[in-house]
N, C-alpha and C. Protein backbone atom coordinates (compact mmCIF):
# COMPACT_ATOMS: atom_id res chain seq x y z
N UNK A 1 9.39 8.07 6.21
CA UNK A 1 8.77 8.07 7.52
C UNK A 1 8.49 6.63 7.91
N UNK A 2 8.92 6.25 9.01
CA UNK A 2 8.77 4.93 9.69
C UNK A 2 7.56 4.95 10.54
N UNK A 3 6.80 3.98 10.91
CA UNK A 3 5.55 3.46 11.57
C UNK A 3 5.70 4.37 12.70
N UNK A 4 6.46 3.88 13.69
CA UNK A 4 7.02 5.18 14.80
C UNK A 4 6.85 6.36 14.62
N UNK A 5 7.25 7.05 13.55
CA UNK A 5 7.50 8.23 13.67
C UNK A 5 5.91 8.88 12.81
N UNK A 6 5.35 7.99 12.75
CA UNK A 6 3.94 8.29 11.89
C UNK A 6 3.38 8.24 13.10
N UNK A 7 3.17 7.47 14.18
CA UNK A 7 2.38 7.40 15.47
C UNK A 7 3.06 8.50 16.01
N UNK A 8 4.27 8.86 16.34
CA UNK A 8 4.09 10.22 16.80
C UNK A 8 4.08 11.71 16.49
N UNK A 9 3.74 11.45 14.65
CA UNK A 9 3.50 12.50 14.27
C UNK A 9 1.39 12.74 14.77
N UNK A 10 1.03 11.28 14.48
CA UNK A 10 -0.16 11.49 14.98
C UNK A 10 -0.76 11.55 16.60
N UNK A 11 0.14 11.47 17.39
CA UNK A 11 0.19 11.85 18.51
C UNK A 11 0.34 13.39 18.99
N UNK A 12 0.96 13.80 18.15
CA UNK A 12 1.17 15.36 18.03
C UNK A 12 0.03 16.27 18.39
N UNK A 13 -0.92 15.42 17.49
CA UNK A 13 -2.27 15.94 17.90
C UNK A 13 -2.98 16.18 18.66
N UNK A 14 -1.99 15.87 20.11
CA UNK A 14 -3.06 15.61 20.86
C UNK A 14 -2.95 14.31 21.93
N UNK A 15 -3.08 13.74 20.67
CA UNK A 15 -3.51 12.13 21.36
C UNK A 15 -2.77 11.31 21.60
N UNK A 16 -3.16 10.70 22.90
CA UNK A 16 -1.93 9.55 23.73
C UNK A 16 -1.34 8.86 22.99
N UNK A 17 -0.02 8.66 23.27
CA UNK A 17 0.86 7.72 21.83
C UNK A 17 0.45 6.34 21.93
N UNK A 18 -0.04 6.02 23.30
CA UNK A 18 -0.78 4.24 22.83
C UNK A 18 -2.10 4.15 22.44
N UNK A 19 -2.97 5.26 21.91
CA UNK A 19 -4.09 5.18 21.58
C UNK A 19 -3.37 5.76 19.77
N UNK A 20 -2.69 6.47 19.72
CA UNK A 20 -2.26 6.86 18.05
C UNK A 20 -1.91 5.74 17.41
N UNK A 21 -0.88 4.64 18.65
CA UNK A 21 -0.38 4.01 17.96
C UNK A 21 -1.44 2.32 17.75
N UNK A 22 -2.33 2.75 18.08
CA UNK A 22 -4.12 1.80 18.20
C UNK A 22 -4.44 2.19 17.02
N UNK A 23 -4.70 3.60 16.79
CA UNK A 23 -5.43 4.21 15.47
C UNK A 23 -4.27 3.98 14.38
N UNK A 24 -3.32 4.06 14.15
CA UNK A 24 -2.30 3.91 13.14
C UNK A 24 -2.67 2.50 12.61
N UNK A 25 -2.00 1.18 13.89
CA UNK A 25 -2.62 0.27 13.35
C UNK A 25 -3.81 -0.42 12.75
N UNK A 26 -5.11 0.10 13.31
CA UNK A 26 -5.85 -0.01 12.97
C UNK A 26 -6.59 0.30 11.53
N UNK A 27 -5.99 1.37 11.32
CA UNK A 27 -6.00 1.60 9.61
C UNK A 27 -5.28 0.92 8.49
N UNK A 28 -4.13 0.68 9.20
CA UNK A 28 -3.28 -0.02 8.03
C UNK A 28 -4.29 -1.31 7.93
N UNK A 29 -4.46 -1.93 9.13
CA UNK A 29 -4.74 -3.21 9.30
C UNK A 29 -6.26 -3.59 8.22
N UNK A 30 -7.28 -2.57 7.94
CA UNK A 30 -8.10 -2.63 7.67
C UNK A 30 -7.95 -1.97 6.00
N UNK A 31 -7.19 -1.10 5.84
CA UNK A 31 -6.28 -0.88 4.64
C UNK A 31 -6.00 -2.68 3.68
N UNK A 32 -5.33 -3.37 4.53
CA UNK A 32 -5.00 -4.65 4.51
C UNK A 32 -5.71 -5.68 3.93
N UNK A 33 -6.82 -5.65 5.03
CA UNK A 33 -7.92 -6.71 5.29
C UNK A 33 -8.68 -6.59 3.73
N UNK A 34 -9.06 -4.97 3.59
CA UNK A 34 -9.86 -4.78 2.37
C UNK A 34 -9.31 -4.88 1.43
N UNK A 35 -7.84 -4.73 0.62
CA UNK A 35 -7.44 -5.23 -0.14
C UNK A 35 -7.16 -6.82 -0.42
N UNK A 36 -7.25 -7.29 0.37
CA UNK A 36 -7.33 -8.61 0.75
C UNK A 36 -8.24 -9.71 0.13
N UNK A 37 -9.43 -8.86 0.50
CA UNK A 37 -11.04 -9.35 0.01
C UNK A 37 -11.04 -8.95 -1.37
N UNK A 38 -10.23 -8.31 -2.42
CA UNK A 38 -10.42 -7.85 -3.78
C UNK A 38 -11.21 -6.55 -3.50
N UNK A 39 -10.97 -5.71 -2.80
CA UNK A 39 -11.85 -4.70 -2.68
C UNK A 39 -10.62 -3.49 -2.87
N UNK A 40 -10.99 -1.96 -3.62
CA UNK A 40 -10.00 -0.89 -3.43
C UNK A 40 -10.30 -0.29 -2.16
N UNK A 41 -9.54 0.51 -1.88
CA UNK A 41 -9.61 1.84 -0.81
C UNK A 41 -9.28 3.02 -1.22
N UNK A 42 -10.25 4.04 -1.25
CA UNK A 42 -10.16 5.34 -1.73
C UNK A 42 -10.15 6.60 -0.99
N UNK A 43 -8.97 6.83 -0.67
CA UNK A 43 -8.84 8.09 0.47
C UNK A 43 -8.79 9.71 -0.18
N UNK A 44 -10.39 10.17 -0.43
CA UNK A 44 -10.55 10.98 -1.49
C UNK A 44 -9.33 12.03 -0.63
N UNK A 45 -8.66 13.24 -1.50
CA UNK A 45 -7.51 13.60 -1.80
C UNK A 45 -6.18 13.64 -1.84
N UNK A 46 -6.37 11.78 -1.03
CA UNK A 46 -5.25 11.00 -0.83
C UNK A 46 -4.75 9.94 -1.97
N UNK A 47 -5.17 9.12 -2.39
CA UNK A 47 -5.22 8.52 -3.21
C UNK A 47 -5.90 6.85 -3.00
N UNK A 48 -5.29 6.19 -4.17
CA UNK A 48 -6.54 4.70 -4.01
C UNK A 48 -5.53 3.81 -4.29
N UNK A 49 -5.52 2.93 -3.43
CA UNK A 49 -5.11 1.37 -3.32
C UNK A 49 -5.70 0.44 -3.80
N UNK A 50 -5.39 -0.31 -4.49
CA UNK A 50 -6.07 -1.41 -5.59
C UNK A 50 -5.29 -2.54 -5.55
N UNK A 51 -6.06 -3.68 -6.09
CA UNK A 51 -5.26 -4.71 -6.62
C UNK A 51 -5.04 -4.90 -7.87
N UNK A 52 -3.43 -5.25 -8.53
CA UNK A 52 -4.06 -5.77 -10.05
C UNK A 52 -3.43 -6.69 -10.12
N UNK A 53 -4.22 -7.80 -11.10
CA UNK A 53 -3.90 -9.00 -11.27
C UNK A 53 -2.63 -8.80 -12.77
N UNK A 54 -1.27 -9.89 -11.94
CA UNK A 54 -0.90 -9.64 -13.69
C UNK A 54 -0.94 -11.15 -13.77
N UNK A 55 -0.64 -11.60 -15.00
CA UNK A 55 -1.11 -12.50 -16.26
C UNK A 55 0.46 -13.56 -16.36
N UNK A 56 0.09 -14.56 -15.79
CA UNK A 56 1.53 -15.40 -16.15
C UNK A 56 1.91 -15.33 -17.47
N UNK A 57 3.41 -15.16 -17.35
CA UNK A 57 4.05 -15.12 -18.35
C UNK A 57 5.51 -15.61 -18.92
N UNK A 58 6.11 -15.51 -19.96
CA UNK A 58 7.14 -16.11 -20.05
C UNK A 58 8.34 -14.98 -19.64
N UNK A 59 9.48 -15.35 -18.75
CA UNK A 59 10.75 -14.74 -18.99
C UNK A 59 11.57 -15.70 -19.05
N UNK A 60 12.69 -15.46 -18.57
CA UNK A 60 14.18 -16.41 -18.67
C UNK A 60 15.44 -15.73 -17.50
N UNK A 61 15.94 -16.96 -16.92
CA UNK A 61 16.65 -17.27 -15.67
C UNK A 61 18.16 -15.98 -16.29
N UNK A 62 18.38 -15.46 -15.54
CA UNK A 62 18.91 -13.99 -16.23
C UNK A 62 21.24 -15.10 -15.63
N UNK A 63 20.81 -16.26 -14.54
CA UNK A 63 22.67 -16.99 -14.81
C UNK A 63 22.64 -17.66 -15.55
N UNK A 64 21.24 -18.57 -16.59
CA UNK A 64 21.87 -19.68 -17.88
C UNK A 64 21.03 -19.09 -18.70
N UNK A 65 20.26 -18.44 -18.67
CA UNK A 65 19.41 -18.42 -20.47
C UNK A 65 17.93 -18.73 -20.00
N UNK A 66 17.74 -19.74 -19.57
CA UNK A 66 16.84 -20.63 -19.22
C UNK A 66 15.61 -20.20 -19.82
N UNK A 67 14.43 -20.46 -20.61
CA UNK A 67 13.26 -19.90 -20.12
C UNK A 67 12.62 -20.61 -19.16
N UNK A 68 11.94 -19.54 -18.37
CA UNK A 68 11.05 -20.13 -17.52
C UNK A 68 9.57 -19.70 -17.59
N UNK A 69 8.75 -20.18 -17.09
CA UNK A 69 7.62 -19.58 -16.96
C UNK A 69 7.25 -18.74 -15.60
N UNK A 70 6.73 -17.25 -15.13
CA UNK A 70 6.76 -16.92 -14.13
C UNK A 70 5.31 -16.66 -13.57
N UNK A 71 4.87 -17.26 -12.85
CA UNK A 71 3.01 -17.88 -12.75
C UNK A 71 2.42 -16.06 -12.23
N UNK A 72 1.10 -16.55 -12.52
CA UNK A 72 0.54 -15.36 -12.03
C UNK A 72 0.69 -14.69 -10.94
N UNK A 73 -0.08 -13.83 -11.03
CA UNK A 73 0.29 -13.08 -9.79
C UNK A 73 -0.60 -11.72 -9.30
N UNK A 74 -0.73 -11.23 -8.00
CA UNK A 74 -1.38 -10.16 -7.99
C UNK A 74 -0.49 -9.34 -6.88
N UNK A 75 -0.74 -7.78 -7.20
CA UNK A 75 0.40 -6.88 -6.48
C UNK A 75 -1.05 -5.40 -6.40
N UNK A 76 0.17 -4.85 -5.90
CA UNK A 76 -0.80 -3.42 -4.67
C UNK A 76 -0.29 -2.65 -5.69
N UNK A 77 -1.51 -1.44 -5.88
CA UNK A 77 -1.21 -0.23 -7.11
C UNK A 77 -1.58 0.83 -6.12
N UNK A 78 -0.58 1.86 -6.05
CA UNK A 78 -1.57 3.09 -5.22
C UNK A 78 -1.31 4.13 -6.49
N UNK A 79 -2.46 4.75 -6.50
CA UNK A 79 -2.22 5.97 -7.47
C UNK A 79 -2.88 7.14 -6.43
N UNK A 80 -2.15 7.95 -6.70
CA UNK A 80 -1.82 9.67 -5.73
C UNK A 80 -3.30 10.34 -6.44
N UNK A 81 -3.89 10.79 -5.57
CA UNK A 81 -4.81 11.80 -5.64
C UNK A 81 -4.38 12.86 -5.99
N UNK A 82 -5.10 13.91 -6.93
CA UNK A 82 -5.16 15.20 -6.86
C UNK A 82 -4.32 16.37 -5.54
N UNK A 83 -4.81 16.00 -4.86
CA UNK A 83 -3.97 16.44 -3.43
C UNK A 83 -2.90 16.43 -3.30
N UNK A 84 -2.53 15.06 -2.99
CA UNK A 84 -1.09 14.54 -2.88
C UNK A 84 -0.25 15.17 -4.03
N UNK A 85 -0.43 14.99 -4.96
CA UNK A 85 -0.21 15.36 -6.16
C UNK A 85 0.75 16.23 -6.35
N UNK A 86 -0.36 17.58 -5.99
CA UNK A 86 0.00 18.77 -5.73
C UNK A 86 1.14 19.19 -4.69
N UNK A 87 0.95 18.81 -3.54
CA UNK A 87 1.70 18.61 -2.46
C UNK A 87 3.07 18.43 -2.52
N UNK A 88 3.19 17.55 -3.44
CA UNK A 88 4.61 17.14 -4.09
C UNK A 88 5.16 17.90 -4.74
N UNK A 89 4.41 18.48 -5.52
CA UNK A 89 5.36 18.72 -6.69
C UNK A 89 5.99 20.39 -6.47
């Protein structure tokens, strides 16, 4: 599902597609912002967005051999709620 087609699934509802597509952004955006600040987001039976830090480490340049060192780093974890979960499977 593309951004589009999420604003007019939430338009569906009801609501004007330039006000869905206000509220769409507006969540991601703040989705965003709070991960941003080191903070999670927990969309109880949706699931939770986190940050985790990983730990520089060693690999190697995969055209000469090389080792290199590949510096720290931090990346987005979502883990699926109970709900979702279900939903899926």
């Amino acid at each position: 599902m593309t951004k589009s087609e999420l604003v007019a699934a939430v338009s569906a509802a009801g609501i004007e597609k330039k006000t869905a597509a206000l509220a769409v952004d507006t969540v991601l955006n703040s989705i965003g912002d709070t991960l941003a600040n080191g903070e999670s987001v927990a969309l109880i039976g949706f699931g939770t967005f986190s940050i985790k830090e990983r730990p520089e480490r060693q690999g190697h340049n995969p055209s000469n051999g090389e080792t290199i060192t590949i510096p720290a780093s931090k990346s987005i974890v979502f883990k699926a709620g109970k709900n979702l979960k279900e939903k899926v499977k």
